[in-house]
N, C-alpha and C. Protein backbone atom coordinates (compact mmCIF):
# COMPACT_ATOMS: atom_id res chain seq x y z
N UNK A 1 25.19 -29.77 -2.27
CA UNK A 1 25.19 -30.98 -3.05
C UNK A 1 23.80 -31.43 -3.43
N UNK A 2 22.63 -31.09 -2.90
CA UNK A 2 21.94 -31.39 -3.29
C UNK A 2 21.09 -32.41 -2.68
N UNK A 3 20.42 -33.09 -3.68
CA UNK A 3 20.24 -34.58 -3.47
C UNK A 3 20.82 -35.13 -4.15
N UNK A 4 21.99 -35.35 -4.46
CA UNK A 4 23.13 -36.47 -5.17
C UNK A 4 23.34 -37.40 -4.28
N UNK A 5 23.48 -38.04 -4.53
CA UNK A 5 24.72 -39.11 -3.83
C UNK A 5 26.41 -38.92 -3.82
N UNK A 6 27.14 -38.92 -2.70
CA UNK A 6 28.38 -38.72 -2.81
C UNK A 6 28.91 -39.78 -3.10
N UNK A 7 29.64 -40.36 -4.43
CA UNK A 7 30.58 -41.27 -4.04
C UNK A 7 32.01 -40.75 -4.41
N UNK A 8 32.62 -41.76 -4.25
CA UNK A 8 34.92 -41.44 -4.52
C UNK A 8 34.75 -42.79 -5.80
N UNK A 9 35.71 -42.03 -6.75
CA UNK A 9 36.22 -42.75 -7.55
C UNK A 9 37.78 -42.43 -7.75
N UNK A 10 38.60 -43.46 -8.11
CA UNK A 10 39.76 -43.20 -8.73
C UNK A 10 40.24 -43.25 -10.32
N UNK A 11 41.68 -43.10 -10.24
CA UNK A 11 41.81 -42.80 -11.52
C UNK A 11 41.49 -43.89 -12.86
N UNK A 12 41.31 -45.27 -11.90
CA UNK A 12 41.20 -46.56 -13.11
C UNK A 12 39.51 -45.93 -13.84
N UNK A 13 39.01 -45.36 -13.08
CA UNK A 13 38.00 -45.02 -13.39
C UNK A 13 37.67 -43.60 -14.76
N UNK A 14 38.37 -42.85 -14.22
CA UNK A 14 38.71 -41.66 -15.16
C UNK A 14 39.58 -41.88 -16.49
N UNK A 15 39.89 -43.08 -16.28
CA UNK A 15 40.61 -43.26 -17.43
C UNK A 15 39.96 -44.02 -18.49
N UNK A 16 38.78 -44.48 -18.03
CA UNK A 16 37.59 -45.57 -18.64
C UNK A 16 36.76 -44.50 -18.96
N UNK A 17 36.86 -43.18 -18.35
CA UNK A 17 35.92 -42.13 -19.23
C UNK A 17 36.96 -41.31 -20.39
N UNK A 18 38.05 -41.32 -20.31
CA UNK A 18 38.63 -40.36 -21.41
C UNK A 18 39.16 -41.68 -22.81
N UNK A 19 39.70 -42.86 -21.92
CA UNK A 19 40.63 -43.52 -23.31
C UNK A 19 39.74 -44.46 -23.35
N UNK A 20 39.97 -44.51 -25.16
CA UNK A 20 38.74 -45.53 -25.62
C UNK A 20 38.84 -46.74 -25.49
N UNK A 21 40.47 -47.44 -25.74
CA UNK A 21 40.86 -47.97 -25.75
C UNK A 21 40.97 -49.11 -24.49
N UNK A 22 39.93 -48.48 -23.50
CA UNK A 22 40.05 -49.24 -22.02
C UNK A 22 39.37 -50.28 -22.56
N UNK A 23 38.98 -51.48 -21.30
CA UNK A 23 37.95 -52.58 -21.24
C UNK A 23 37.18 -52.14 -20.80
N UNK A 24 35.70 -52.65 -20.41
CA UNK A 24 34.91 -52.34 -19.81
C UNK A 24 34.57 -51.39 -19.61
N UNK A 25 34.34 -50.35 -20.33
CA UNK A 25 34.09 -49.09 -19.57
C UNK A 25 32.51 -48.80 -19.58
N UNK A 26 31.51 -49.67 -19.96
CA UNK A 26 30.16 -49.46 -19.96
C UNK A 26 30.00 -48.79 -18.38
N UNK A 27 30.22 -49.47 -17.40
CA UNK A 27 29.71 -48.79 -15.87
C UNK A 27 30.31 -48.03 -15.57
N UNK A 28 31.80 -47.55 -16.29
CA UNK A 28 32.42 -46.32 -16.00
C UNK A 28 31.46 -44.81 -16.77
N UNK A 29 31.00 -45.49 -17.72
CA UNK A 29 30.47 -44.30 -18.79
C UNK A 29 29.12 -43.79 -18.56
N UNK A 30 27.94 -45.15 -17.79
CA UNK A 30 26.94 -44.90 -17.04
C UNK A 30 27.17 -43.98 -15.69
N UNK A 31 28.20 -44.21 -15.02
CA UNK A 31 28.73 -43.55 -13.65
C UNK A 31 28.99 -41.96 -14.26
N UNK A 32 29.28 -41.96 -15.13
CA UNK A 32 29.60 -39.93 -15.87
C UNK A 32 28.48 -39.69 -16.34
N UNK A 33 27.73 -40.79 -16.62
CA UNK A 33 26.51 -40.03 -17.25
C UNK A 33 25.42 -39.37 -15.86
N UNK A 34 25.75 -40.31 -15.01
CA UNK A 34 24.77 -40.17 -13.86
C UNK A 34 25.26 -38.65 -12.91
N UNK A 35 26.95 -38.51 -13.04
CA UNK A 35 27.58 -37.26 -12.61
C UNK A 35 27.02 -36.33 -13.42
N UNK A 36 26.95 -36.27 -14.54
CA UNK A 36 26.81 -35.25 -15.36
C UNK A 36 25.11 -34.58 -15.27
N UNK A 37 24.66 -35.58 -14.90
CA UNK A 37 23.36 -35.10 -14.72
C UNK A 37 22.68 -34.76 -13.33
N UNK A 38 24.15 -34.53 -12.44
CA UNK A 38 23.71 -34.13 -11.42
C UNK A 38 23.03 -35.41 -10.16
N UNK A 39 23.14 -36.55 -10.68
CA UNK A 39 22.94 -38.13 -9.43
C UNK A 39 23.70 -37.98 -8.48
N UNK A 40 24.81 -37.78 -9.04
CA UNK A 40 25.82 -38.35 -8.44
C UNK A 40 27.05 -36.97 -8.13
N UNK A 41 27.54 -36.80 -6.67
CA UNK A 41 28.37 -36.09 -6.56
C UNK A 41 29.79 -36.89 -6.35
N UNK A 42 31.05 -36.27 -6.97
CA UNK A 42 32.30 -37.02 -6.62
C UNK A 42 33.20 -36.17 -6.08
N UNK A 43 33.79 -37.08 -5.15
CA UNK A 43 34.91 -36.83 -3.68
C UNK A 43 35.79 -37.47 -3.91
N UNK A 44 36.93 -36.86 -4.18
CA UNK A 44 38.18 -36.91 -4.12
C UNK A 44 39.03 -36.31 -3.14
N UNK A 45 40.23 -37.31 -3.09
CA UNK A 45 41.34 -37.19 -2.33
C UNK A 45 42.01 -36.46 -2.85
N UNK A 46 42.85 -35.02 -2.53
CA UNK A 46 43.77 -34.42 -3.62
C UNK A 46 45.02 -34.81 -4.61
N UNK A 47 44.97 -35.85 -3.80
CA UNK A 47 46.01 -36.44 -4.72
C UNK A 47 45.96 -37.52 -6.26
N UNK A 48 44.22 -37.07 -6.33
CA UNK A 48 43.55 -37.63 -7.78
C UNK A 48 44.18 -36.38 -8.89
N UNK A 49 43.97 -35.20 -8.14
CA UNK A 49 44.65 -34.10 -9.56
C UNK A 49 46.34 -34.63 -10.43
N UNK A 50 46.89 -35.14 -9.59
CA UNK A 50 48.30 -35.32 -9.62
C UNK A 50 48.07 -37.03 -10.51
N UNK A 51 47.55 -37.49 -9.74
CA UNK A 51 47.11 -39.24 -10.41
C UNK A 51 46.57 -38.83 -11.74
N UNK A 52 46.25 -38.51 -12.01
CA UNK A 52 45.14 -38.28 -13.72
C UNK A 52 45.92 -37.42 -14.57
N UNK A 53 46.66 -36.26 -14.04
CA UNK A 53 47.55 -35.47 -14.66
C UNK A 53 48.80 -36.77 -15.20
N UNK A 54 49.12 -38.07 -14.09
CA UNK A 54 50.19 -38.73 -15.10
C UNK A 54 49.36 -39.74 -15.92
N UNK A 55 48.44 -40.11 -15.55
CA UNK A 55 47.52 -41.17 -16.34
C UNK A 55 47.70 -40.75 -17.79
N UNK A 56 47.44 -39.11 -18.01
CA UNK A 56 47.15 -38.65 -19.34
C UNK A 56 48.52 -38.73 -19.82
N UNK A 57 50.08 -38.08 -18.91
CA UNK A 57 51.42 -38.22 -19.71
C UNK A 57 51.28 -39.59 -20.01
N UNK A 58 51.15 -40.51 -19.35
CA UNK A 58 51.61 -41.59 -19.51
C UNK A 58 51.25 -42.50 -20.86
N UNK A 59 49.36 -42.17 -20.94
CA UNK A 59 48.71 -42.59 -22.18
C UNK A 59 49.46 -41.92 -23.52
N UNK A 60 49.52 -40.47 -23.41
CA UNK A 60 50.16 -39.92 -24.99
C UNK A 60 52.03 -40.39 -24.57
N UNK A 61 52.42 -40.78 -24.11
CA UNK A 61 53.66 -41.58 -23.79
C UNK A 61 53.56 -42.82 -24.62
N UNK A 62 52.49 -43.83 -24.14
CA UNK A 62 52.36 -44.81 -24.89
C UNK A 62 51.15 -44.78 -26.48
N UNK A 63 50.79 -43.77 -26.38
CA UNK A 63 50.18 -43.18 -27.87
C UNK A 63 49.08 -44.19 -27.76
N UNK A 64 48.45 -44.03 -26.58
CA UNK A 64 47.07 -44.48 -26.32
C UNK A 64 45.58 -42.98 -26.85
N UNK A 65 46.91 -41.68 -26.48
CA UNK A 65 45.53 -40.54 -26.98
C UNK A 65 46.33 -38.96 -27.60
N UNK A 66 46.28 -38.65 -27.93
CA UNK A 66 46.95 -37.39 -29.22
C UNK A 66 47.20 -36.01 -27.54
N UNK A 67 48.34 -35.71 -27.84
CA UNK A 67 48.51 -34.79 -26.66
C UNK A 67 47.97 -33.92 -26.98
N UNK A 68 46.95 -33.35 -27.60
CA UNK A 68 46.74 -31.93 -27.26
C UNK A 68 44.80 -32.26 -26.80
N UNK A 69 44.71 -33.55 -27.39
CA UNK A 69 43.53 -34.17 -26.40
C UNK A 69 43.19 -34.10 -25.07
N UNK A 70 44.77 -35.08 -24.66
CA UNK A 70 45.06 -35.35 -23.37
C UNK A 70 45.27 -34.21 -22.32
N UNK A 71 45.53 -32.57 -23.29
CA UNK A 71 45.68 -31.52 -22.33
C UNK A 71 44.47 -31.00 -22.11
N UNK A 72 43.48 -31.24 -23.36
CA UNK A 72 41.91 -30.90 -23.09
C UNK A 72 41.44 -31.33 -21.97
N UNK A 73 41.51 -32.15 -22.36
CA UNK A 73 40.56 -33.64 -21.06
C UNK A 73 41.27 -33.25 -20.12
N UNK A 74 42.08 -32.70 -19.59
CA UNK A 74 42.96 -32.64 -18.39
C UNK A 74 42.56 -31.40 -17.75
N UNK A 75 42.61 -30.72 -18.72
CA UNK A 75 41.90 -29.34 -18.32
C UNK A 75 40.27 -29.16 -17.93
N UNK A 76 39.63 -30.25 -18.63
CA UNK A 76 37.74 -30.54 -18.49
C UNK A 76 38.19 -31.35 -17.31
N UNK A 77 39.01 -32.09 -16.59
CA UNK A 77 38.80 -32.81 -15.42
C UNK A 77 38.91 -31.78 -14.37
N UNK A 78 39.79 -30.97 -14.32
CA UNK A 78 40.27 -29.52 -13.53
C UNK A 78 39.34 -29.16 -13.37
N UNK A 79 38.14 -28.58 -14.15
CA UNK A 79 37.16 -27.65 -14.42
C UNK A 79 36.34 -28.54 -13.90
N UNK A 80 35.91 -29.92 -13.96
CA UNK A 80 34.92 -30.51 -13.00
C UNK A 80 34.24 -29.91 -11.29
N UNK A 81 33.26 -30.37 -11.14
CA UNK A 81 32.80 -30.06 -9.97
C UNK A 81 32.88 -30.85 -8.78
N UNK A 82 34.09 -31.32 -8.76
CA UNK A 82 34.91 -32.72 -7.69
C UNK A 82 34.82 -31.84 -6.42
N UNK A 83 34.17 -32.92 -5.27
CA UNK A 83 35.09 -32.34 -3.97
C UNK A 83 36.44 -32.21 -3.64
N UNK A 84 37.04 -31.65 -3.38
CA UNK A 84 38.54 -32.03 -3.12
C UNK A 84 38.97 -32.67 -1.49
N UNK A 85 39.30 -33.15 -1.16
CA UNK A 85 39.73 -33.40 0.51
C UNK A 85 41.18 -33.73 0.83
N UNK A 86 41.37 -32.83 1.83
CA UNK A 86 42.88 -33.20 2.06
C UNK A 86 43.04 -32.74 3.54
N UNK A 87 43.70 -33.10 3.94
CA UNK A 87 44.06 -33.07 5.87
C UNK A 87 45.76 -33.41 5.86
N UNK A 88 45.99 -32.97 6.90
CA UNK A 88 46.89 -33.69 7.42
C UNK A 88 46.48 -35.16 8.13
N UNK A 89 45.49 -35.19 8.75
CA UNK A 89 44.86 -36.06 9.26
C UNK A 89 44.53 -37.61 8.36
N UNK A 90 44.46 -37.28 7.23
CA UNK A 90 43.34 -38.10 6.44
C UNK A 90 45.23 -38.06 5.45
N UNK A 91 46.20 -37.72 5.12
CA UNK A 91 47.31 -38.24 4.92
C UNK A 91 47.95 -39.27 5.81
N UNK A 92 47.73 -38.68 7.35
CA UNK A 92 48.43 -39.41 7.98
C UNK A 92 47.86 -41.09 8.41
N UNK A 93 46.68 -41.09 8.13
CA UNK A 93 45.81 -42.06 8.20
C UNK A 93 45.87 -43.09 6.68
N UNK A 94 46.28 -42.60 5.61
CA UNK A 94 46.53 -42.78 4.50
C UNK A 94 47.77 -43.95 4.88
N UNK A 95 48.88 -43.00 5.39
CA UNK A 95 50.17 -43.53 4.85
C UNK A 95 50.27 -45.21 6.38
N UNK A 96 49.13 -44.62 7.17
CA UNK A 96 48.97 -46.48 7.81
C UNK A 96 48.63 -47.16 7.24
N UNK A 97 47.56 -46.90 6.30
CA UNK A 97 46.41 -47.86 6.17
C UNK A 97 47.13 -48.46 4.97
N UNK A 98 48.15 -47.45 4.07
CA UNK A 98 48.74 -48.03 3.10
C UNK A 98 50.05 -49.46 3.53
N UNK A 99 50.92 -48.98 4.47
CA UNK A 99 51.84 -49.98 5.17
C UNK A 99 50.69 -51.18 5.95
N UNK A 100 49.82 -51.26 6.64
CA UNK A 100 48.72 -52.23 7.27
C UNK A 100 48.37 -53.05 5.92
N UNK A 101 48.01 -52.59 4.88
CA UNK A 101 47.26 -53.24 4.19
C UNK A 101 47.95 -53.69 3.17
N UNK A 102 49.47 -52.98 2.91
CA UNK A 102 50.21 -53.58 1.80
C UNK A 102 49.62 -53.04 0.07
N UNK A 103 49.30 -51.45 0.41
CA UNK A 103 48.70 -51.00 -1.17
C UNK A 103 49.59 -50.06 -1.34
N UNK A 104 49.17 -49.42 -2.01
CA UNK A 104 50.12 -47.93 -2.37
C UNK A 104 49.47 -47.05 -1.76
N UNK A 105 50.06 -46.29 -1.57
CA UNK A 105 49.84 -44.66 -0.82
C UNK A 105 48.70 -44.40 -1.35
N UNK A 106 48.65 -44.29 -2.80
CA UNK A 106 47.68 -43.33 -3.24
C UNK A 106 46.42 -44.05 -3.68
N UNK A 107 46.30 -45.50 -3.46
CA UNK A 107 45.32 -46.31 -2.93
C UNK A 107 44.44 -45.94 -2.15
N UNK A 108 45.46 -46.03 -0.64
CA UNK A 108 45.10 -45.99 0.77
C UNK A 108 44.25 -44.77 0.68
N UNK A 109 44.77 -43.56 -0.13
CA UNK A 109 44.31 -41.90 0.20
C UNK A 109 42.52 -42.26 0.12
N UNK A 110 41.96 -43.66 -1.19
CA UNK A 110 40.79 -43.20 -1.65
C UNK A 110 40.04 -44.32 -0.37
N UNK A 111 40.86 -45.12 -0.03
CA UNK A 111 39.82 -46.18 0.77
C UNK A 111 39.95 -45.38 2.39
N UNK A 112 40.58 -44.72 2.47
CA UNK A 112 40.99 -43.88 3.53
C UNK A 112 39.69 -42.78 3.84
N UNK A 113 39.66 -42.22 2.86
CA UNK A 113 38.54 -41.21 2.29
C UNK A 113 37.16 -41.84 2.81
N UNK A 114 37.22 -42.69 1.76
CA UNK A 114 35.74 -43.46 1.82
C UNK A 114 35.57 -43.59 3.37
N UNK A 115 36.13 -44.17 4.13
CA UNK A 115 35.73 -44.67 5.69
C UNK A 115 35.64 -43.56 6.63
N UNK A 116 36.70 -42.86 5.87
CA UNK A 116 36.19 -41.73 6.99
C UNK A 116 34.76 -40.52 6.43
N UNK A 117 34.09 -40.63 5.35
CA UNK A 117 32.95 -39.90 4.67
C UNK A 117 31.84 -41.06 5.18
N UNK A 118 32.49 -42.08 5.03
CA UNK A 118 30.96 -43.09 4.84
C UNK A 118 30.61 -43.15 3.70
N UNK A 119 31.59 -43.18 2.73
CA UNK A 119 30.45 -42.86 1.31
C UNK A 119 31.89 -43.99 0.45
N UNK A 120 30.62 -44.36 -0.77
CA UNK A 120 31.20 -45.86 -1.44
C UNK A 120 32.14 -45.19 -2.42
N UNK A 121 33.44 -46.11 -2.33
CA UNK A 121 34.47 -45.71 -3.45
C UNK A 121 34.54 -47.02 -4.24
N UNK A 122 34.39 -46.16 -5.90
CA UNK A 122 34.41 -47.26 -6.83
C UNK A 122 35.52 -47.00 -7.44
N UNK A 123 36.40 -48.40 -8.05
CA UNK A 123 37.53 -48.87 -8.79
C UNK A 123 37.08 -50.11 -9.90
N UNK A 124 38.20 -49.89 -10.49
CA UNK A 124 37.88 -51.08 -11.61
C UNK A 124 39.47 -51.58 -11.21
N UNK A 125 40.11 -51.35 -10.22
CA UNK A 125 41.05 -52.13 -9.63
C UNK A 125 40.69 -53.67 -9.27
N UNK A 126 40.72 -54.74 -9.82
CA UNK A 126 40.08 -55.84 -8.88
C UNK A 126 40.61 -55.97 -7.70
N UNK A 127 42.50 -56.11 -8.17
CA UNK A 127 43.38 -56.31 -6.74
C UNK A 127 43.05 -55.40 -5.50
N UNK A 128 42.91 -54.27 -5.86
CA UNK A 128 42.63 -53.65 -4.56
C UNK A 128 40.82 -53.95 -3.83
N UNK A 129 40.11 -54.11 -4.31
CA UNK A 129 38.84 -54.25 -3.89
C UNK A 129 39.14 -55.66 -3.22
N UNK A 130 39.50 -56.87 -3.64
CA UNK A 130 40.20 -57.96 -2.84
C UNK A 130 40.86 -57.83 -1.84
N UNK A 131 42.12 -57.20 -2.35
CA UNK A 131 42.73 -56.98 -0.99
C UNK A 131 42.19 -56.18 0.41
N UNK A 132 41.55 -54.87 0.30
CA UNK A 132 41.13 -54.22 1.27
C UNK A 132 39.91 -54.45 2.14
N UNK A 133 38.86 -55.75 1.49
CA UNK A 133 37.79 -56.37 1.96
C UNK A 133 36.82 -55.45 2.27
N UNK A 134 36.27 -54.08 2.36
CA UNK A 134 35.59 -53.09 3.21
C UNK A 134 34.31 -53.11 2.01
N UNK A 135 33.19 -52.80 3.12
CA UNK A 135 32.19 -53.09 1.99
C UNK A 135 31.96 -51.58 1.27
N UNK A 136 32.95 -50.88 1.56
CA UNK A 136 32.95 -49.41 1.23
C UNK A 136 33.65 -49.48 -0.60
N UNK A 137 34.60 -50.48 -0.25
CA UNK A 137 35.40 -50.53 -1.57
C UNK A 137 34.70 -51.46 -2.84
N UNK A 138 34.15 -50.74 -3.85
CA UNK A 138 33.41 -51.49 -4.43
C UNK A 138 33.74 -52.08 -6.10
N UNK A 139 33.72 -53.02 -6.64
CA UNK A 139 34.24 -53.05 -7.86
C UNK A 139 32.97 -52.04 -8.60
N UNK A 140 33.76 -51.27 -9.55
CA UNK A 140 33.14 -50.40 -10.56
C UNK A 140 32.14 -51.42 -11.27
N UNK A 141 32.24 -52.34 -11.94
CA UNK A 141 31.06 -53.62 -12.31
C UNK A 141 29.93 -53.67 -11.71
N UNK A 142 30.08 -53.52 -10.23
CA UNK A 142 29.12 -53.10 -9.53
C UNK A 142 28.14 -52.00 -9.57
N UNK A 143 28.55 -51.06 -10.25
CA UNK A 143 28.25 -49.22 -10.30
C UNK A 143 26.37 -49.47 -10.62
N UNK A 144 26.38 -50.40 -11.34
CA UNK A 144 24.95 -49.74 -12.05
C UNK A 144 24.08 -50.57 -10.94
N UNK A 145 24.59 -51.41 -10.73
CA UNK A 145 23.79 -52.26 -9.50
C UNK A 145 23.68 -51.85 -8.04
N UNK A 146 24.32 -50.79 -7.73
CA UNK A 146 24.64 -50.28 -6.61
C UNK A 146 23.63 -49.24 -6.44
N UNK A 147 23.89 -48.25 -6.95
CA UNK A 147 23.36 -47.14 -7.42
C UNK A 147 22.06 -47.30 -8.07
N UNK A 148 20.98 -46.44 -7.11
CA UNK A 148 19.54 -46.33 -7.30
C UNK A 148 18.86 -44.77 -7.47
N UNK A 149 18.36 -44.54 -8.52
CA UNK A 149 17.81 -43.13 -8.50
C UNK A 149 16.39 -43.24 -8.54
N UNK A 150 15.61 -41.87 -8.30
CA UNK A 150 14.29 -41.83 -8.66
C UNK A 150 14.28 -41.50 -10.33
């Protein structure tokens, strides 16, 4: 890895880099620019391949992006240089932290992640960054302020 920085992002995030149509996506688009150039390394839970694979049905569903786009971009997310992580361990720790805390499963997988790496997961979820309180869980708004390079 380098000298990057590891962080976890989820899919509210990936979706602020492919559809234009999001809000805010200035700190999502600085955060790819900083991946792309090698700042920044990203760690994922495996169950982001499956999350982003429906993000994209779901967008050409609601004719937010042209399907043969949405199979590009789907295929350039595949081809990314993501960590992947998966356990039995780090599921089973998932599916507490999801019932304890009252999120969804596939919430829990990224704040789950984060605590057990030590390393900051960004969302443009507000509700969940509220709800889970951890100074690990960070609003994406945050991204450019967080994050320091030489």
């Amino acid at each position: 890895m380098g000298n990057s920085s590891q962080i976890i992002v989820d899919t509210s995030v990936f979706g602020k880099w492919y559809l234009n149509d999001e809000q805010d996506r200035e700190p999502a688009l600085h955060l790819q620019y900083d991946y792309l150039r090698g700042r920044i390394s990203i760690v994922l839970p495996s169950i982001a391949l499956d999350e982003v694979g429906n993000l994209f049905k779901s967008s050409v569903k609601r004719l937010r992006i042209d399907k043969q786009v949405a199979v590009e971009a789907y295929k350039e997310f595949l081809d990314s240089d993501f960590f992947l992580h998966t356990s039995h361990d780090l599921l089973n720790m998932s599916i507490v932290s999801a019932i304890e805390l009252d999120i969804s499963f596939y919430d829990a997988s990224y704040v789950v992640l984060a605590e057990h790496l030590h390393i900051p997961f960004y969302t443009s979820d507000e509700r969940l960054v509220k709800k889970v309180k951890s100074t690990l869980v960070i609003s994406l708004k945050e991204y450019p302020k967080t994050q320091r390079f030489n």
